[in-house]
Structures are given as C-alpha cells and as structure tokens.
PDB file of N, CA and C in Angstrom:
ATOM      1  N   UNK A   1      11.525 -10.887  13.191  1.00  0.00           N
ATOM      2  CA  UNK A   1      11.281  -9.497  12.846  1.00  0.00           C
ATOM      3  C   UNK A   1       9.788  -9.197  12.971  1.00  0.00           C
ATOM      4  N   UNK A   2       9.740  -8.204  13.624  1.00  0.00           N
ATOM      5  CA  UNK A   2       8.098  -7.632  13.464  1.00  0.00           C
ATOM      6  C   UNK A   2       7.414  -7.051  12.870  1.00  0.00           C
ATOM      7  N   UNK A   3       6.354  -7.196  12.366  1.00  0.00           N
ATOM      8  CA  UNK A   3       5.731  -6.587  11.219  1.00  0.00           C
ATOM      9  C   UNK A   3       4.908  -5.581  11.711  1.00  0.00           C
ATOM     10  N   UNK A   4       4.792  -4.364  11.218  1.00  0.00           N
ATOM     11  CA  UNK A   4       3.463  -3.583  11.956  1.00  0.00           C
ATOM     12  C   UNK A   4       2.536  -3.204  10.679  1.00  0.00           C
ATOM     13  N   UNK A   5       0.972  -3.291  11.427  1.00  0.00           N
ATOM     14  CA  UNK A   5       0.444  -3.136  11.083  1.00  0.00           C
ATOM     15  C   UNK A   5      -0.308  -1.833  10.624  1.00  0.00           C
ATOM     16  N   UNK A   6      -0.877  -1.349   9.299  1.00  0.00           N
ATOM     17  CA  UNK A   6      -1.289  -0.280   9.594  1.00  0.00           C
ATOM     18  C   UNK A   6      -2.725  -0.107   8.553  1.00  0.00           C
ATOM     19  N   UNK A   7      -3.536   0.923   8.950  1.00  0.00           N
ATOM     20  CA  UNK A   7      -4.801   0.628   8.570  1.00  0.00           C
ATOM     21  C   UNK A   7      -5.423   1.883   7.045  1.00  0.00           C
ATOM     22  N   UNK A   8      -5.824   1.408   6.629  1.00  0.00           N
ATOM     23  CA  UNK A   8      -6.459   1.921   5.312  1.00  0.00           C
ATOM     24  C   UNK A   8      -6.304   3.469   5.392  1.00  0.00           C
ATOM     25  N   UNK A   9      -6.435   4.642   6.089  1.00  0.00           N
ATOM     26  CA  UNK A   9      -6.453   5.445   6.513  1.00  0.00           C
ATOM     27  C   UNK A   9      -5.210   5.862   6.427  1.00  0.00           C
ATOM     28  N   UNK A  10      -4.130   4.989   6.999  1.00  0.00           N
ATOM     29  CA  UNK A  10      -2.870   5.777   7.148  1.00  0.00           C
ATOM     30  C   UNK A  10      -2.320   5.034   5.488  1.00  0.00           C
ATOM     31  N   UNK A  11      -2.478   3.818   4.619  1.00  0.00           N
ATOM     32  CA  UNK A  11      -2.291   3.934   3.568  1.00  0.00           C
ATOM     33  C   UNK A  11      -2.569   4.779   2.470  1.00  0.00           C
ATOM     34  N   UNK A  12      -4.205   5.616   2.798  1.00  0.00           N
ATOM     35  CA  UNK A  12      -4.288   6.676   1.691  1.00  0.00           C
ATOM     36  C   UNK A  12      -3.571   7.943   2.122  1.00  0.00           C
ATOM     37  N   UNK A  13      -3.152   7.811   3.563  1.00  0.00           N
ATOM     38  CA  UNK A  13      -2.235   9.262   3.505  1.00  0.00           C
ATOM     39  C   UNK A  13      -1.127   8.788   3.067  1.00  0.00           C
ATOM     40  N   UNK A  14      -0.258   8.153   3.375  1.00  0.00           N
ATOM     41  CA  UNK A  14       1.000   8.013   2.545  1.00  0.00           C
ATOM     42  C   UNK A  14       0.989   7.567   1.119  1.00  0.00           C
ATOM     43  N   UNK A  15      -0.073   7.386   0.347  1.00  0.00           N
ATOM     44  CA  UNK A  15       0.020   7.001  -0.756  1.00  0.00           C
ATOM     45  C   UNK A  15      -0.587   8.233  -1.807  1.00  0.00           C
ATOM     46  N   UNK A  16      -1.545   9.030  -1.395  1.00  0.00           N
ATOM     47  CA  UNK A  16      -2.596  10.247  -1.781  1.00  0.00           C
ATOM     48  C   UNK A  16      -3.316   9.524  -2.792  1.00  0.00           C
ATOM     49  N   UNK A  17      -3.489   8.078  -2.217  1.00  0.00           N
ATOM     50  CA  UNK A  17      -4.584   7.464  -3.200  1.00  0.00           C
ATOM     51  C   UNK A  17      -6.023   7.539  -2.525  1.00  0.00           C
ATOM     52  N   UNK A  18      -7.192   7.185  -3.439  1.00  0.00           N
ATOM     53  CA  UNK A  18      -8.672   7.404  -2.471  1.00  0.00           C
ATOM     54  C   UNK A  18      -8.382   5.699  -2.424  1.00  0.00           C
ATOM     55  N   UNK A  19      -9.456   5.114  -1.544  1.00  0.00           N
ATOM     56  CA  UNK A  19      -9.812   4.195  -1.204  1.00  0.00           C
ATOM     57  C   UNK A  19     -10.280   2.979  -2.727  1.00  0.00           C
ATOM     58  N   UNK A  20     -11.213   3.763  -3.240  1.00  0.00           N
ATOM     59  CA  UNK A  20     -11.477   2.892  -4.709  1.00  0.00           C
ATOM     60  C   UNK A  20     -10.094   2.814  -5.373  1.00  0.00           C
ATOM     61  N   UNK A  21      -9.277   3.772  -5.547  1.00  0.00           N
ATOM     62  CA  UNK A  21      -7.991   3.535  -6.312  1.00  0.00           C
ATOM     63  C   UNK A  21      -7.197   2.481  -5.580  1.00  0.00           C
ATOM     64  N   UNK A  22      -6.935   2.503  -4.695  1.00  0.00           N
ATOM     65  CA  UNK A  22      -6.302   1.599  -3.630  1.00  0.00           C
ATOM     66  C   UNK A  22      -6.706  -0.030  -3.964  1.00  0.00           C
ATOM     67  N   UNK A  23      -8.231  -0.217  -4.327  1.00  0.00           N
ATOM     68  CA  UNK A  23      -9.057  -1.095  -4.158  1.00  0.00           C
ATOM     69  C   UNK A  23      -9.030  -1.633  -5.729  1.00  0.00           C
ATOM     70  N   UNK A  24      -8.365  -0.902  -6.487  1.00  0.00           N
ATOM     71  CA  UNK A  24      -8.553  -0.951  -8.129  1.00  0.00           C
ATOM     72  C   UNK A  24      -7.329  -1.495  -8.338  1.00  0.00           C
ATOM     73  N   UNK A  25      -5.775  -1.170  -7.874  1.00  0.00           N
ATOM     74  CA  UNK A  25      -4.873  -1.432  -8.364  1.00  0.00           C
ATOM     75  C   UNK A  25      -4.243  -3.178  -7.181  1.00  0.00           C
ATOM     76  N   UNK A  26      -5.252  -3.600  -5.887  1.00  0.00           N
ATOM     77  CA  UNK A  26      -4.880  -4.599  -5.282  1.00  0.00           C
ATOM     78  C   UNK A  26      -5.857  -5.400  -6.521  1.00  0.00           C
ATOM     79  N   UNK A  27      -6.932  -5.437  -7.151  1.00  0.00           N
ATOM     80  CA  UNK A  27      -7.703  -6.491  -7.509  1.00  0.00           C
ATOM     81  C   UNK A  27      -6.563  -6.655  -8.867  1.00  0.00           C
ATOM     82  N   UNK A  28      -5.957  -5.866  -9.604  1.00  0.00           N
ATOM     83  CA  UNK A  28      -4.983  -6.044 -10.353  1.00  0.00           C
ATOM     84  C   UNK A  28      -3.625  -6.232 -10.227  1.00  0.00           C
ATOM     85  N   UNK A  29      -3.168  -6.523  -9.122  1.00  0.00           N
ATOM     86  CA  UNK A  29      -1.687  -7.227  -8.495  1.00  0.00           C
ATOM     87  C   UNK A  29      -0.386  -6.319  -8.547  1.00  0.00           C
ATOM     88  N   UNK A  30      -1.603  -4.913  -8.453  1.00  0.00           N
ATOM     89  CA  UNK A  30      -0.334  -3.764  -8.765  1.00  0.00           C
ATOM     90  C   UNK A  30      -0.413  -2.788  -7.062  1.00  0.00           C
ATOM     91  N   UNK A  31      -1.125  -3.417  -6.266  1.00  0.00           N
ATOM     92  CA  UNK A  31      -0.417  -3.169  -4.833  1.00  0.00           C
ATOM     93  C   UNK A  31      -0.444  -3.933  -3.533  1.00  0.00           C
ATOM     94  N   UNK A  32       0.164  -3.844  -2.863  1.00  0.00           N
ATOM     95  CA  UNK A  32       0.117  -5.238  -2.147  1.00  0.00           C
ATOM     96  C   UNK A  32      -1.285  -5.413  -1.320  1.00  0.00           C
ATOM     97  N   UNK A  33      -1.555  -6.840  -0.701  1.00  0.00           N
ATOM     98  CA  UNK A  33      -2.776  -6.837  -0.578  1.00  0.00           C
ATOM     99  C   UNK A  33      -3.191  -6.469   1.301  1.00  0.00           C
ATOM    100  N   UNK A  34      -4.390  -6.697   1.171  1.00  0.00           N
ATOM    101  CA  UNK A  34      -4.291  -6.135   2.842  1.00  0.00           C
ATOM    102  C   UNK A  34      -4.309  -7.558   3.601  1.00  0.00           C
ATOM    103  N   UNK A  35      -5.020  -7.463   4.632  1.00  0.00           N
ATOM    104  CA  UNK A  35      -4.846  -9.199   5.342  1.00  0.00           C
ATOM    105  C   UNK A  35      -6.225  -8.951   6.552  1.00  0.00           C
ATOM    106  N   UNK A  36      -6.998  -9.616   6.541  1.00  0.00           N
ATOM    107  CA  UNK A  36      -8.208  -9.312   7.622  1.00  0.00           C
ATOM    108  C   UNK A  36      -7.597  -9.835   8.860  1.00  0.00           C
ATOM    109  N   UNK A  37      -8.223  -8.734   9.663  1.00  0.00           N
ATOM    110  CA  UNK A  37      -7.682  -8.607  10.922  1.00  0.00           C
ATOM    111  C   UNK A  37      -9.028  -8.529  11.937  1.00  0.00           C
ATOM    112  N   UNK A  38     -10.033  -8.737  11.385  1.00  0.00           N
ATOM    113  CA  UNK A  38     -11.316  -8.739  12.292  1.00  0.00           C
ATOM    114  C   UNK A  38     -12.595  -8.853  11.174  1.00  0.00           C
ATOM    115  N   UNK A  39     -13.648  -8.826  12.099  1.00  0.00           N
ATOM    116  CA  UNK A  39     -14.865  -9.410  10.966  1.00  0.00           C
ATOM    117  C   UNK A  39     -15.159  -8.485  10.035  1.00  0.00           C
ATOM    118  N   UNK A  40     -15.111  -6.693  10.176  1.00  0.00           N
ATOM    119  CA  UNK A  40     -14.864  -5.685   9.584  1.00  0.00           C
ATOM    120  C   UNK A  40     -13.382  -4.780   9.452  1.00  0.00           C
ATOM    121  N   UNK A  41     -13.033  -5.523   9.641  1.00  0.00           N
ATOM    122  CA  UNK A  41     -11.490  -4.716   9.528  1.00  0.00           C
ATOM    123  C   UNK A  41     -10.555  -5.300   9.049  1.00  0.00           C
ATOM    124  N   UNK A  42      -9.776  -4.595   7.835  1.00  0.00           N
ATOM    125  CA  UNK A  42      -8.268  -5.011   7.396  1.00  0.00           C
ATOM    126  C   UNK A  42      -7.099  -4.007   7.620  1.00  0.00           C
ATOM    127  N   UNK A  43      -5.977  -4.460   7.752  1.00  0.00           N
ATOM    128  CA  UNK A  43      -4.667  -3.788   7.714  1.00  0.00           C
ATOM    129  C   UNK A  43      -3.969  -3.608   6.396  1.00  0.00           C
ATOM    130  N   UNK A  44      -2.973  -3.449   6.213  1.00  0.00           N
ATOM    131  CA  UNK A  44      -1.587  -3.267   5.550  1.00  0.00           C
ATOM    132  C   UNK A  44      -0.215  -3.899   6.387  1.00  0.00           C
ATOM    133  N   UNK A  45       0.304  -4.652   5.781  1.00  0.00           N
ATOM    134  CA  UNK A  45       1.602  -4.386   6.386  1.00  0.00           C
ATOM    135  C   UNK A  45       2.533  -3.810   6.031  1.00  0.00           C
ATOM    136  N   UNK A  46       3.237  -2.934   7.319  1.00  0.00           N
ATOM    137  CA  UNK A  46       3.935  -1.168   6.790  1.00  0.00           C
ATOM    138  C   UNK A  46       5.094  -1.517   6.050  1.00  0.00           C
ATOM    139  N   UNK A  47       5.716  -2.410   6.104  1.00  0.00           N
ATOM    140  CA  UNK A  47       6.833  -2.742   5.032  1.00  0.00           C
ATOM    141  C   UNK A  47       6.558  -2.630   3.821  1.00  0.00           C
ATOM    142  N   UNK A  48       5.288  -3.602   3.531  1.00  0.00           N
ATOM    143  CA  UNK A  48       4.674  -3.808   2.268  1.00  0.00           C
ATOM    144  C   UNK A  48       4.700  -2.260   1.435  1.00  0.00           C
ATOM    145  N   UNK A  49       3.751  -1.760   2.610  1.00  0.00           N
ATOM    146  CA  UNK A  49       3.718  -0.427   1.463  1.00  0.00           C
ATOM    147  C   UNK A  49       5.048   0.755   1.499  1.00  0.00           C
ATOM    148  N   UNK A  50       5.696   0.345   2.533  1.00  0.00           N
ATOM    149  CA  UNK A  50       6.927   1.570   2.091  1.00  0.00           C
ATOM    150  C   UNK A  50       7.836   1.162   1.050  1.00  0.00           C
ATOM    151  N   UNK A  51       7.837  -0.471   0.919  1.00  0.00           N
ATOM    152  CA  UNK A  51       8.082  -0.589   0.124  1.00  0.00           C
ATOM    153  C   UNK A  51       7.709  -0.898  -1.483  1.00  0.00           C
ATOM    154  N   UNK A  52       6.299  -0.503  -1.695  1.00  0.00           N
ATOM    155  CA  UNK A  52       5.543  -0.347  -2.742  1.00  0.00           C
ATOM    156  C   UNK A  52       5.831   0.912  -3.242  1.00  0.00           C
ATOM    157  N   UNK A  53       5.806   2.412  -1.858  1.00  0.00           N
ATOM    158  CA  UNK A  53       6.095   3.147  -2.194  1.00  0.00           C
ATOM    159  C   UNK A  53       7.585   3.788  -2.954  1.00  0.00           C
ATOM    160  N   UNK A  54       8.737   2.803  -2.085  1.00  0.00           N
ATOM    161  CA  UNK A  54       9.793   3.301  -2.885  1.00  0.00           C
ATOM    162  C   UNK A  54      10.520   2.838  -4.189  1.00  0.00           C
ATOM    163  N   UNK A  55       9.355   1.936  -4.446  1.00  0.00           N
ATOM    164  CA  UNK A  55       9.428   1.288  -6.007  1.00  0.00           C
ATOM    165  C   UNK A  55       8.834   2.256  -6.843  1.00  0.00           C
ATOM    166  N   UNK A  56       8.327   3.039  -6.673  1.00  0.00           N
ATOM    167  CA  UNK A  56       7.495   3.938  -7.172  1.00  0.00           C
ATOM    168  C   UNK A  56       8.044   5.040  -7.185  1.00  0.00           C
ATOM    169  N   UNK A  57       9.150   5.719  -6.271  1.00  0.00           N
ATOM    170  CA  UNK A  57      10.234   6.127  -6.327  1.00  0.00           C
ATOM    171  C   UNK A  57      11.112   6.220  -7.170  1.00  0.00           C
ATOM    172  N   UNK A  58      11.818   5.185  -7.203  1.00  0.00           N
ATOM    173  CA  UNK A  58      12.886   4.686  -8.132  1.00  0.00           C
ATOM    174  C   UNK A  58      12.212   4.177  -9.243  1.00  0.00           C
ATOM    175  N   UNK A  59      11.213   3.759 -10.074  1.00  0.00           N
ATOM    176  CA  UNK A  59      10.507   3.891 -11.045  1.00  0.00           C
ATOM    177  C   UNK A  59      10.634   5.351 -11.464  1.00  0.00           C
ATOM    178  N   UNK A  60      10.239   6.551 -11.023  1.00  0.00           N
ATOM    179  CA  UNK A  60       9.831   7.789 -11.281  1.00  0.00           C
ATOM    180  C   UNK A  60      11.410   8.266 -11.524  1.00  0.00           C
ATOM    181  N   UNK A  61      12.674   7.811 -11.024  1.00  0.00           N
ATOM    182  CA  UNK A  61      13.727   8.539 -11.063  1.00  0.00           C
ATOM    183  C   UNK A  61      14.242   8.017 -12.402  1.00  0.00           C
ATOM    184  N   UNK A  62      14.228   6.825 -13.299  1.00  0.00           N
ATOM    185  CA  UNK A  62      14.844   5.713 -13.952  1.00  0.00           C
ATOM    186  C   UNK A  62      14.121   6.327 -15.316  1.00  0.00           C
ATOM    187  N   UNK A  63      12.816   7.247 -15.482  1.00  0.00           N
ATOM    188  CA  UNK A  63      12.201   7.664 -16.267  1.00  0.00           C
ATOM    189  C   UNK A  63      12.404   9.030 -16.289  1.00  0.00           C
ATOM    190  N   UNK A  64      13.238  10.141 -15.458  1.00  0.00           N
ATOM    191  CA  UNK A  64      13.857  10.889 -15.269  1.00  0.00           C
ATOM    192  C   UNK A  64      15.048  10.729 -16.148  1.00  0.00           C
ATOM    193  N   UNK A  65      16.033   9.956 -15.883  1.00  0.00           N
ATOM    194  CA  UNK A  65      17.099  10.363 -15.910  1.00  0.00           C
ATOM    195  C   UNK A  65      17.164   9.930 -18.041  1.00  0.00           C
TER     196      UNK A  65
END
C-alpha cells in the first residue's frame, strides 16, 4: 500500500491549526508526528492525519449525543 505524502501547509489547511499549534500538540503525543524528508523539509503522512482527523470527528459526535 502506498503512503502519500503531504506537507505542513496542506496539514494546517485541513486541520485550521497554525503551525505552533500543530508543533504543540506533536511534542505532546496528541498528533501524529511528521518524518524528515530532506535537510529542511518534513511531511505528514495523509493517512495519519485523515485519520487523526476523523477521530476528532467521532470524538465531537460521542460528546454530542
């Protein structure tokens, strides 16, 4: 299976987090982490966070109902 990669940029748009928040909740094991991909550059992997995101989802519905 292939993993794709995706970069800081497209994590704060799908997440509407800033960058420090992003950076606040990986040093505390509350989002997944990134993975270096060059001497200045890291990714995401897109699974990781869609599925971070739809825990966050179904968290929000379970406190709903």
């Amino acid at each position: 299976m292939a993993s794709a990669l995706i970069r800081l940029s497209e994590v704060q748009h799908r997440t509407s987090y800033s960058k420090a928040w992003i950076y606040r909740l990986m040093s505390q094991g509350k989002f997944p982490s990134s993975i270096k991909i060059g001497i200045r550059a890291i990714a995401f992997v897109e699974s990781e966070i869609d599925d971070w995101i739809n825990q966050r989802i179904e968290e929000s519905r379970k406190e709903v109902a």
